[in-house]
N, C-alpha and C. Protein backbone atom coordinates (compact mmCIF):
# COMPACT_ATOMS: atom_id res chain seq x y z
N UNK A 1 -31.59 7.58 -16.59
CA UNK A 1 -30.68 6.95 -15.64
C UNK A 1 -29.63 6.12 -16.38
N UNK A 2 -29.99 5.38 -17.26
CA UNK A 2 -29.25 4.44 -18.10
C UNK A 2 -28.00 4.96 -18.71
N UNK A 3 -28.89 6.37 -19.47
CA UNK A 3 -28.03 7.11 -20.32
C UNK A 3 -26.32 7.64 -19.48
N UNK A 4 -26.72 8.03 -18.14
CA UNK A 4 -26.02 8.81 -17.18
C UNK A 4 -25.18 7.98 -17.09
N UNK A 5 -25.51 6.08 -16.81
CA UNK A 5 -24.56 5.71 -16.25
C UNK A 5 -23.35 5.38 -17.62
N UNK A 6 -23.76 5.28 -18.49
CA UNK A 6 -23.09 4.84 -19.52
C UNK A 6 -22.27 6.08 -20.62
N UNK A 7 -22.80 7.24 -20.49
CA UNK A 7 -22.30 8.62 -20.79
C UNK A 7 -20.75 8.73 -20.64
N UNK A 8 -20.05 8.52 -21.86
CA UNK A 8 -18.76 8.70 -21.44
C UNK A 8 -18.19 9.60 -23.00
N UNK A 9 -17.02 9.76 -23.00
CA UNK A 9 -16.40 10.33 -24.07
C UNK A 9 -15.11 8.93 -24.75
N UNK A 10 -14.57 9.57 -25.94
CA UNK A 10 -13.25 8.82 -26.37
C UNK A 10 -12.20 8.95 -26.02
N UNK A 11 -11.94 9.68 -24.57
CA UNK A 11 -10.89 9.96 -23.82
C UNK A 11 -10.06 8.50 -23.63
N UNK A 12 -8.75 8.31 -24.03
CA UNK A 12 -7.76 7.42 -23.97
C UNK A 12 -6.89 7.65 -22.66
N UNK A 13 -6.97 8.76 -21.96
CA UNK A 13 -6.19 8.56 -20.74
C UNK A 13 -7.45 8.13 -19.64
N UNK A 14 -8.22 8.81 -19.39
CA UNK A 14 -9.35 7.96 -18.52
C UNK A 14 -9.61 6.42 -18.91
N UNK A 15 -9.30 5.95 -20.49
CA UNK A 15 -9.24 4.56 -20.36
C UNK A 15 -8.13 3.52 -19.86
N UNK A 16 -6.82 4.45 -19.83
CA UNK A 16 -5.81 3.89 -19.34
C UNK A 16 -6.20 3.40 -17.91
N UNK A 17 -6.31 4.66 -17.45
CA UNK A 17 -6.63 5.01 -15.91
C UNK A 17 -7.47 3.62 -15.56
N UNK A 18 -8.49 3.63 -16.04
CA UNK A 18 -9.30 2.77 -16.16
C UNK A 18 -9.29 0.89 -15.75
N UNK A 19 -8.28 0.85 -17.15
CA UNK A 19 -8.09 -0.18 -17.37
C UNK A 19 -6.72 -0.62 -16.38
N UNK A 20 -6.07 0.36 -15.53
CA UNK A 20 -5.15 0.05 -14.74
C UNK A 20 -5.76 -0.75 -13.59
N UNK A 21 -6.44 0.03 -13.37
CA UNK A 21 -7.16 -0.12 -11.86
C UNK A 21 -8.04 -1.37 -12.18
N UNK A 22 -8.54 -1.37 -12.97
CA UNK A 22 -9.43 -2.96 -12.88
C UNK A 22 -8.20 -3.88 -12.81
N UNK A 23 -7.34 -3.79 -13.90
CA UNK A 23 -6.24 -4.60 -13.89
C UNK A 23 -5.46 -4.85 -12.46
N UNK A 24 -5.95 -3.95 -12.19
CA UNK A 24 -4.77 -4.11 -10.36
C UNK A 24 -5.67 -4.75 -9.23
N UNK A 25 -6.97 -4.28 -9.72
CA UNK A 25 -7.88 -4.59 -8.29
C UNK A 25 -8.70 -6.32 -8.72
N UNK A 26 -8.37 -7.06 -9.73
CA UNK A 26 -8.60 -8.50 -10.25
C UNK A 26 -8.36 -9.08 -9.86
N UNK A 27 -6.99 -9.15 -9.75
CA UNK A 27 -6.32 -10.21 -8.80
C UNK A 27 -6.84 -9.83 -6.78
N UNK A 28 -7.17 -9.46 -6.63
CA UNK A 28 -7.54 -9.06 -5.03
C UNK A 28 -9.01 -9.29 -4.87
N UNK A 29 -9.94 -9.22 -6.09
CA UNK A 29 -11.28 -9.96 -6.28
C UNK A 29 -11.24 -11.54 -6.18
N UNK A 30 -10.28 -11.79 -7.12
CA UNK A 30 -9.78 -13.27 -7.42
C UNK A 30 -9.72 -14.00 -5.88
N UNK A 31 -8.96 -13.62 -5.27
CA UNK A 31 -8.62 -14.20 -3.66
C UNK A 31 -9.02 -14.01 -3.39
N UNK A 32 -10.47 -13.30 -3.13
CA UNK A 32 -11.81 -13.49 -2.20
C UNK A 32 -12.22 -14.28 -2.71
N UNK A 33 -12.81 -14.42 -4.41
CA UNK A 33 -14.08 -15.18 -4.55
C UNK A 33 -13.35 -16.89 -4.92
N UNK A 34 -12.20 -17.09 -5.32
CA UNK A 34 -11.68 -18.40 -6.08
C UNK A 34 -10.56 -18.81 -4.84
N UNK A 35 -10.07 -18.02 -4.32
CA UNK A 35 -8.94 -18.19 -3.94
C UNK A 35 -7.17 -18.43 -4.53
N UNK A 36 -7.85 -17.94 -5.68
CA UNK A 36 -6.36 -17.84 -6.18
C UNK A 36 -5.24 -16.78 -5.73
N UNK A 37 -4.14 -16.86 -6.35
CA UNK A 37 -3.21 -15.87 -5.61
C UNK A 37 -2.83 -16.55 -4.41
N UNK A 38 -3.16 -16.99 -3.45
CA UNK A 38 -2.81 -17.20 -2.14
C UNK A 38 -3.63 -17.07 -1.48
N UNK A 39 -4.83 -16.91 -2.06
CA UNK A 39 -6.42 -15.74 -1.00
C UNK A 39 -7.25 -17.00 -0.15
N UNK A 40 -7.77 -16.55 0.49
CA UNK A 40 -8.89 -17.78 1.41
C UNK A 40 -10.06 -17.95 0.49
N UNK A 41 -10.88 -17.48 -0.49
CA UNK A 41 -12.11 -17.95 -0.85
C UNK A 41 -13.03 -16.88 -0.20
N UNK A 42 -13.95 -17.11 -0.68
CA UNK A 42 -15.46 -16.52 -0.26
C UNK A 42 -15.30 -17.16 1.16
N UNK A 43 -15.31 -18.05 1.88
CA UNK A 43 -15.21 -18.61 3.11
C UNK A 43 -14.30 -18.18 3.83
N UNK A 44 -13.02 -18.40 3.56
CA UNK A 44 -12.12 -17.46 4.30
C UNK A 44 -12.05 -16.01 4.65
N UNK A 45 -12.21 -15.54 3.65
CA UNK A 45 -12.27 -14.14 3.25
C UNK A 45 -13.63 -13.91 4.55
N UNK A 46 -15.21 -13.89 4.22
CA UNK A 46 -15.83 -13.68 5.36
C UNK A 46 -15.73 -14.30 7.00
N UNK A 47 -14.93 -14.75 6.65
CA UNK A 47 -14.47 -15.54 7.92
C UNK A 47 -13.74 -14.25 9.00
N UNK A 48 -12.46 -13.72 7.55
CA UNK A 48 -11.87 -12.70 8.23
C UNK A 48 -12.57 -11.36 8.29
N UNK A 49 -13.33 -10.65 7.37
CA UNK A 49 -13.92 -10.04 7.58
C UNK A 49 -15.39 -9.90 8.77
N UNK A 50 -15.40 -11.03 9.38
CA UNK A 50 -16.57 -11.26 10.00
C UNK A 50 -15.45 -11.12 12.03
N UNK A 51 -14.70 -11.71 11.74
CA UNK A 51 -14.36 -12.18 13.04
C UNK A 51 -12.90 -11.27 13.41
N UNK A 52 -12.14 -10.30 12.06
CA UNK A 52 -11.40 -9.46 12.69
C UNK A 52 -11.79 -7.51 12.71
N UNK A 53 -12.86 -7.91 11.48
CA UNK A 53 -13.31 -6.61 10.88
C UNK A 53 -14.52 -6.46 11.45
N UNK A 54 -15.15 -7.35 12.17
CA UNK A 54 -16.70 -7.08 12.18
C UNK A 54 -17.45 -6.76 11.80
N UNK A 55 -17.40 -7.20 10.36
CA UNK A 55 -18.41 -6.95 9.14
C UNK A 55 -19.43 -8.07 8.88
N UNK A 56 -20.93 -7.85 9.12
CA UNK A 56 -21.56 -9.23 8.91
C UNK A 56 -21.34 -9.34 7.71
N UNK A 57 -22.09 -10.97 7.46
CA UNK A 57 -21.73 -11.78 6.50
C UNK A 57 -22.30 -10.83 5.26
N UNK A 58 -23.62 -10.59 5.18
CA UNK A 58 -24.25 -10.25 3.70
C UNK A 58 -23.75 -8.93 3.38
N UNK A 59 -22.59 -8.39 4.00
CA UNK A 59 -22.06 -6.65 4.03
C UNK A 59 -20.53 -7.19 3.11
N UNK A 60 -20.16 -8.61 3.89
CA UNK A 60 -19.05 -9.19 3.66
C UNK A 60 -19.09 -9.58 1.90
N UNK A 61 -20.50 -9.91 1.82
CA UNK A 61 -20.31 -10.72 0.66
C UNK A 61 -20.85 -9.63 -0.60
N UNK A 62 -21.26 -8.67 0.16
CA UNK A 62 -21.84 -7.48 -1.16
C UNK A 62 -20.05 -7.08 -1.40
N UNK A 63 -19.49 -6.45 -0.43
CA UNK A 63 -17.83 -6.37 -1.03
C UNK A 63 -17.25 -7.01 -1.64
N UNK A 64 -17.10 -8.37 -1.59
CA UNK A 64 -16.36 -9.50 -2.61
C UNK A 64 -17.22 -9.10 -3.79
N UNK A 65 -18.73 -8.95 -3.76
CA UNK A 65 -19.27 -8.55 -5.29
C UNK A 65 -18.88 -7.87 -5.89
N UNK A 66 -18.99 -6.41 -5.36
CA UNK A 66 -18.34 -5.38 -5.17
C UNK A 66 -17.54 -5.13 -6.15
N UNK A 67 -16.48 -5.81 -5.72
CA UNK A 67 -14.82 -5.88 -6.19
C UNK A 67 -14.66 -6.39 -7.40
N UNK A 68 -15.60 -7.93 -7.18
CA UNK A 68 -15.24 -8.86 -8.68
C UNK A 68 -15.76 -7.93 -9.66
N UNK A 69 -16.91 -7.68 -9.52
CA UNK A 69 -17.70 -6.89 -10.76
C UNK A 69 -17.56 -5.85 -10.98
N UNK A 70 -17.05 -5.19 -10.38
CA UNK A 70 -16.18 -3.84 -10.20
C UNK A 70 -15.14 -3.33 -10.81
N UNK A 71 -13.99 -4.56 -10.84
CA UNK A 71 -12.95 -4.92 -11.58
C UNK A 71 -13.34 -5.73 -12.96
N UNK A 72 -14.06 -6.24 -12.65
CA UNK A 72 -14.94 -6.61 -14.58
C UNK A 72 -14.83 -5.61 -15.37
N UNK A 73 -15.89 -4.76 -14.37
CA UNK A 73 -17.04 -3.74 -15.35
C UNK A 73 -15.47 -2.50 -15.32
N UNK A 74 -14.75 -2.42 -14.82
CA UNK A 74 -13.31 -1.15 -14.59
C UNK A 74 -12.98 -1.83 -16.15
N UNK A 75 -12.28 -2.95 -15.91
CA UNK A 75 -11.74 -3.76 -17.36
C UNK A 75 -12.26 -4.14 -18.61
N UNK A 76 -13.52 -4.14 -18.48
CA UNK A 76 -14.74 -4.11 -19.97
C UNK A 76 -14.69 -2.47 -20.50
N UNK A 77 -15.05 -1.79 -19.36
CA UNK A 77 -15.80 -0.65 -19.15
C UNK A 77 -17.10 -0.08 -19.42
N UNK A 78 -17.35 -1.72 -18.96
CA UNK A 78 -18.86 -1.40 -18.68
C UNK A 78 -20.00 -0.75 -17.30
N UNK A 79 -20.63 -0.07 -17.23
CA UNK A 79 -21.29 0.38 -16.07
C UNK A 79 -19.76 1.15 -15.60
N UNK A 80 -19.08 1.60 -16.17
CA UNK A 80 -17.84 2.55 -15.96
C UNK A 80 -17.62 3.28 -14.08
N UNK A 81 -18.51 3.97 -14.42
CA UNK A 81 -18.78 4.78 -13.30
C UNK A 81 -19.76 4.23 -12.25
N UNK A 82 -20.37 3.55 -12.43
CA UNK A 82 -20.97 2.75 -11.02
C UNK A 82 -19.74 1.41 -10.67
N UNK A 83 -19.12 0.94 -11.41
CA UNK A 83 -17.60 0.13 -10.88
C UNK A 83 -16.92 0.94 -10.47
N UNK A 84 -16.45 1.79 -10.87
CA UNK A 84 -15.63 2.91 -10.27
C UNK A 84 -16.11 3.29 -8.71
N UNK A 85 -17.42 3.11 -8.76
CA UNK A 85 -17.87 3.95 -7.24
C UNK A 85 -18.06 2.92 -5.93
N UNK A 86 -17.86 1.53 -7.15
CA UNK A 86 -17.61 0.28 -6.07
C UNK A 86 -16.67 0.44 -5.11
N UNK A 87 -15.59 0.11 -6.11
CA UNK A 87 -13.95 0.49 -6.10
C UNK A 87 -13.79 1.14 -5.06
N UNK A 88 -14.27 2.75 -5.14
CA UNK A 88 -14.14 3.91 -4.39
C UNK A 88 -14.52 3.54 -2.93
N UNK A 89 -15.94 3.26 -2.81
CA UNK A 89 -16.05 2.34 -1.54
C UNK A 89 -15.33 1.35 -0.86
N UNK A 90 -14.91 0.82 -1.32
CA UNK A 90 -14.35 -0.65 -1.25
C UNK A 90 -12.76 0.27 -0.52
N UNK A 91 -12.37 1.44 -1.03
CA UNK A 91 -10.97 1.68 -0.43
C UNK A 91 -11.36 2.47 0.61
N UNK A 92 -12.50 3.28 0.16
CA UNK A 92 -12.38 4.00 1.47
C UNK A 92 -12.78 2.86 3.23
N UNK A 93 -13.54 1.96 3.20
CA UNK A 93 -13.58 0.94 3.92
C UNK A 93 -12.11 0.42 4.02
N UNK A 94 -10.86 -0.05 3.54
CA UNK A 94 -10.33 -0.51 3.49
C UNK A 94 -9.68 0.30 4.37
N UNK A 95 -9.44 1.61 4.48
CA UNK A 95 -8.79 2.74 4.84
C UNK A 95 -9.44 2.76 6.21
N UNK A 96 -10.20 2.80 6.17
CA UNK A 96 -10.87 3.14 7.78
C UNK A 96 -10.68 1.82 8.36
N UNK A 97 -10.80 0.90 8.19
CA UNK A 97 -10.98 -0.29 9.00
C UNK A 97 -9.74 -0.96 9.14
N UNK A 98 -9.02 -1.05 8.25
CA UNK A 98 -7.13 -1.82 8.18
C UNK A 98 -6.21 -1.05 8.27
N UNK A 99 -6.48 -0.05 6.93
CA UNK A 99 -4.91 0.51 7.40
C UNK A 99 -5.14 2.20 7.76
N UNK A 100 -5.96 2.42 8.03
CA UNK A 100 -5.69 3.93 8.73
C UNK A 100 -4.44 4.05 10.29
N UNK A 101 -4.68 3.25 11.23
CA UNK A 101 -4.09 3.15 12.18
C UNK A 101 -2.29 2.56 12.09
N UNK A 102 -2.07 2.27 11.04
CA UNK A 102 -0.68 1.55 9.96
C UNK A 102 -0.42 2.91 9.95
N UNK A 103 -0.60 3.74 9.30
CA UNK A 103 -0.57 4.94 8.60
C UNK A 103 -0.18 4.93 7.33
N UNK A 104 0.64 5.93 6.96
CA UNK A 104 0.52 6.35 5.13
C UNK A 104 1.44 5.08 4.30
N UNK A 105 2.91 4.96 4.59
CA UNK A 105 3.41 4.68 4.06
C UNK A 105 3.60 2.58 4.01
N UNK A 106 3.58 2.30 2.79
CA UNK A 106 3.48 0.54 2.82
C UNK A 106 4.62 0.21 3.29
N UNK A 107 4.73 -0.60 3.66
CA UNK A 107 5.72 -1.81 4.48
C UNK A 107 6.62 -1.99 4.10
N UNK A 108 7.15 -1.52 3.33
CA UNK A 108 8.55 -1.86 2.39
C UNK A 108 9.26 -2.78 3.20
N UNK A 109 9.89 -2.37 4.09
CA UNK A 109 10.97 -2.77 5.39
C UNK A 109 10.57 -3.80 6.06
N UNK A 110 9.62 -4.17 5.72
CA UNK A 110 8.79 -4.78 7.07
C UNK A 110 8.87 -4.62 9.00
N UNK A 111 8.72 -3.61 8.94
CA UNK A 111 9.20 -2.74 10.34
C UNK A 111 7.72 -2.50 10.82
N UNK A 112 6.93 -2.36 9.87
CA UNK A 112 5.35 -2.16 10.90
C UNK A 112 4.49 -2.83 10.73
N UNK A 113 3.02 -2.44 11.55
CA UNK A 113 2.74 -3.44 12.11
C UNK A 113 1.88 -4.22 10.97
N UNK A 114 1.79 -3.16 9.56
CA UNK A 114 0.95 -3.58 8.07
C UNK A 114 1.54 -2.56 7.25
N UNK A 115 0.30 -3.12 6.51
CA UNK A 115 0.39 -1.63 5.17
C UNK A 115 -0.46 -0.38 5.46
N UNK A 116 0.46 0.36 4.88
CA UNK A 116 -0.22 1.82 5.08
C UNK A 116 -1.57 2.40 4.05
N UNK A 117 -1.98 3.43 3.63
CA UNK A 117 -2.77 3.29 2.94
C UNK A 117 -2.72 4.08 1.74
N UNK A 118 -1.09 4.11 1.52
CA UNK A 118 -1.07 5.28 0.32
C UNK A 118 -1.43 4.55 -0.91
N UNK A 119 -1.50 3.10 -0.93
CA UNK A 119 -2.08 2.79 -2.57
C UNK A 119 -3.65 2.64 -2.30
N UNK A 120 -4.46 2.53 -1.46
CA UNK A 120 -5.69 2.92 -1.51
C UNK A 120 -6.00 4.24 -2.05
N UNK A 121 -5.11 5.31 -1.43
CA UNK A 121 -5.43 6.67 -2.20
C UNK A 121 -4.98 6.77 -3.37
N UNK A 122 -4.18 6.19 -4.03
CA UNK A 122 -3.99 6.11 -5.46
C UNK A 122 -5.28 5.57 -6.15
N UNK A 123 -5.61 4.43 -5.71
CA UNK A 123 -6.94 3.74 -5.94
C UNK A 123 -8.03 4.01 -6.04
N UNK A 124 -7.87 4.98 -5.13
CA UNK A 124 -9.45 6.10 -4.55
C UNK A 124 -9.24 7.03 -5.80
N UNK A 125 -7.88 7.52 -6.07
CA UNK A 125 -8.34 8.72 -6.96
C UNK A 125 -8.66 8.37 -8.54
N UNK A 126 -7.40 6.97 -8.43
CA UNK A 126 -8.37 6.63 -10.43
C UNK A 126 -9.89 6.48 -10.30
N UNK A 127 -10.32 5.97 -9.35
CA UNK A 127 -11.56 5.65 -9.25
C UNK A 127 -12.44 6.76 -9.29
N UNK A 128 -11.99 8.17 -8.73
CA UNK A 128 -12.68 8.82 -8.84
C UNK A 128 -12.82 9.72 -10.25
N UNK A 129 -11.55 9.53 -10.61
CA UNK A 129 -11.51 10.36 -12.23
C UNK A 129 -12.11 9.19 -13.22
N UNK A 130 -12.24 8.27 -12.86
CA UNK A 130 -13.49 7.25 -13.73
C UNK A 130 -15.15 7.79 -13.08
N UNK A 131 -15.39 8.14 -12.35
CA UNK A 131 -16.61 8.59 -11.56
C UNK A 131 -17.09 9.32 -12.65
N UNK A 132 -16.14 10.73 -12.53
CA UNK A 132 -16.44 11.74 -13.46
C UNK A 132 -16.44 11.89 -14.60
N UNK A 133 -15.39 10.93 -15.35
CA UNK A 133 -15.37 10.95 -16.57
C UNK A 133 -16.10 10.00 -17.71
N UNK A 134 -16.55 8.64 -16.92
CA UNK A 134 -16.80 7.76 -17.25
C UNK A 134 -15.69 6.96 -17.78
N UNK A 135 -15.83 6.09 -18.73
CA UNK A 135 -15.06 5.24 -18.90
C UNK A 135 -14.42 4.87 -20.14
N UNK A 136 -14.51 5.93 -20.71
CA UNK A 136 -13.48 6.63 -22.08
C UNK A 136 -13.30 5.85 -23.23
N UNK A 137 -12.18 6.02 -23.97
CA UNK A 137 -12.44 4.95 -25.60
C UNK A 137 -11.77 3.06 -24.58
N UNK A 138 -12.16 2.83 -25.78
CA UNK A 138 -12.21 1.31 -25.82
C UNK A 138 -13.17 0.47 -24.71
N UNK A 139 -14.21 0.63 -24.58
CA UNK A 139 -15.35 0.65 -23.36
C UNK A 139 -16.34 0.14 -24.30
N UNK A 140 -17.07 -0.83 -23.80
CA UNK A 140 -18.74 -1.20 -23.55
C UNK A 140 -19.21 -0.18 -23.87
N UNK A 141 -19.16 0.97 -22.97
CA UNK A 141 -20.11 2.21 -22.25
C UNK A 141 -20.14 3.26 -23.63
N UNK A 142 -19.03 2.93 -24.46
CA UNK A 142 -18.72 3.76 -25.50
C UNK A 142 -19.51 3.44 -26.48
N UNK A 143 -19.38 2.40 -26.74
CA UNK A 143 -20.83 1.65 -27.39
C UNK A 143 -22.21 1.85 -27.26
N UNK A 144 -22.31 1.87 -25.79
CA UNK A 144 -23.69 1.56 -25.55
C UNK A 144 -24.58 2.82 -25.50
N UNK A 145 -23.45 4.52 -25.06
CA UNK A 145 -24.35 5.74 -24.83
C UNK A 145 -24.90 6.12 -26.09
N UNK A 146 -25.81 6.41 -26.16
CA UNK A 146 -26.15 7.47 -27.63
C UNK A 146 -25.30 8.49 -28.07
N UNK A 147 -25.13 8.49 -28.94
CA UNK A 147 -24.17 10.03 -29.63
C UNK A 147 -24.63 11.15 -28.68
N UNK A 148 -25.37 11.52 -28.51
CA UNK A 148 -25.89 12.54 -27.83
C UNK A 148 -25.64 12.84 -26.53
N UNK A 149 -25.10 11.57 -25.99
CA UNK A 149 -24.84 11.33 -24.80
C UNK A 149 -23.40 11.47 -24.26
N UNK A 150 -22.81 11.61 -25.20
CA UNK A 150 -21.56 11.13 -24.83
C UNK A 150 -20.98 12.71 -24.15
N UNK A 151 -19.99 12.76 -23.30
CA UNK A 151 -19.43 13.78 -22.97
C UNK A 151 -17.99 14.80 -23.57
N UNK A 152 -17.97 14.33 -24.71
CA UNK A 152 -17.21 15.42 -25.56
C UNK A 152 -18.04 15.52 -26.91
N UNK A 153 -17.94 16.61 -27.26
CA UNK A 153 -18.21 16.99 -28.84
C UNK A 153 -17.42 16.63 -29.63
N UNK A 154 -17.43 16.79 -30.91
CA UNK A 154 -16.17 17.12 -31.79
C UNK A 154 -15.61 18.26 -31.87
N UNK A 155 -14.76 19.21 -32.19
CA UNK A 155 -14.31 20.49 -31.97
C UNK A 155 -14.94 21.14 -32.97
N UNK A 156 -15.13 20.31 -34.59
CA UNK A 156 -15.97 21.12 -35.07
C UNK A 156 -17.32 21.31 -34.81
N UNK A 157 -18.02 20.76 -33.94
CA UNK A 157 -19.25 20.96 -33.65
C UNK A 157 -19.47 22.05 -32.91
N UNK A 158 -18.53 22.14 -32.10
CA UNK A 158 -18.36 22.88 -30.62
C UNK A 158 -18.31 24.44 -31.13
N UNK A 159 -17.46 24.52 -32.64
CA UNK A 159 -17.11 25.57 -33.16
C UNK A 159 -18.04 26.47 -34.02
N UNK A 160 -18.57 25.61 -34.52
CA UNK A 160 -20.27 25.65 -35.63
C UNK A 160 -20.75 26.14 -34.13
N UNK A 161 -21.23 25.46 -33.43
CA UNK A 161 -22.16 26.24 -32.72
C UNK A 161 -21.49 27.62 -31.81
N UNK A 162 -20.97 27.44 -31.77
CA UNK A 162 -19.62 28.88 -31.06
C UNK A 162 -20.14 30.45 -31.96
N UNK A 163 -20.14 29.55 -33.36
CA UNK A 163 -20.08 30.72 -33.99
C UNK A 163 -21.44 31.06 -34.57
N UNK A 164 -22.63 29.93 -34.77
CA UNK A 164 -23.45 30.17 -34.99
C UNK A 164 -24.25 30.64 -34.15
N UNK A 165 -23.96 30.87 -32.39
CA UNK A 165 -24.62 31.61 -31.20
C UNK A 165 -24.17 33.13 -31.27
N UNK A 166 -22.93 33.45 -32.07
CA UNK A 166 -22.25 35.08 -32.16
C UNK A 166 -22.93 35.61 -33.04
């Protein structure tokens, strides 16, 4: 189980990917749990989630976890792919409950009635190419899998055995 979650390769664009999305989704952790940015706090925050979203409290407060550690572990790249699947949750909720009924496009204009939900699906999809890929070079996870574990070979390995199966 361990191995699985931490199984990644030295892929540099999945770490970009990676490291975007934690980087973007920090600050939006931040204003739940501190209130920085402009955000209400852990108090505010379930306040609104409780009384416009109708989310009880301990559903309320696994999401603020969620998110913070989510966006940690996206930006360490540690537990790669179980942050990633936070993430993933965390938008698709976001999508169903706020802005599905907004529709696609964000507010630019300020003409409607919110935001739409096309950067959730941006969100949704780094998240999901971190799912699959894990969480690539410059990572915790890179560290932590066994050689054996990891999800690329070297090419000469790949090739030795290519040719030593012919």
């Amino acid at each position: 189980m361990w191995s699985r979650l931490v199984s990644t390769s030295n892929d540099r664009t999945v770490a970009v990917l990676r490291i975007a999305l934690g980087f973007v989704m920090l600050p939006h952790a931040l204003q739940k749990t501190l209130g920085l940015f402009g955000g209400a706090g852990v108090g505010g925050t379930l306040q609104f989630f409780n009384q416009m979203l109708g989310i009880p409290t301990v559903l309320g407060l696994l999401v603020i976890l969620a998110e913070t550690f989510g966006s940690l572990g996206l930006l360490l790249g540690f537990l790669g792919r179980a942050a990633a699947a936070s993430i993933a949750a965390i938008m698709l909720g976001a999508i169903y409950l706020v802005h599905w009924n907004v529709g696609f496009f964000m507010n630019w204009t300020g003409t409607q009635a919110g935001e739409g939900f096309e950067y959730h699906i941006l969100a949704l999809a780094i998240a999901l190419a971190v799912m699959v890929k894990g969480s690539g070079a410059w990572s915790i996870d890179l560290r932590l899998a066994p050689a054996r574990e990891t999800t690329e070979e070297p090419k000469a390995q790949r090739v030795a055995a290519t040719q030593k199966a012919a």
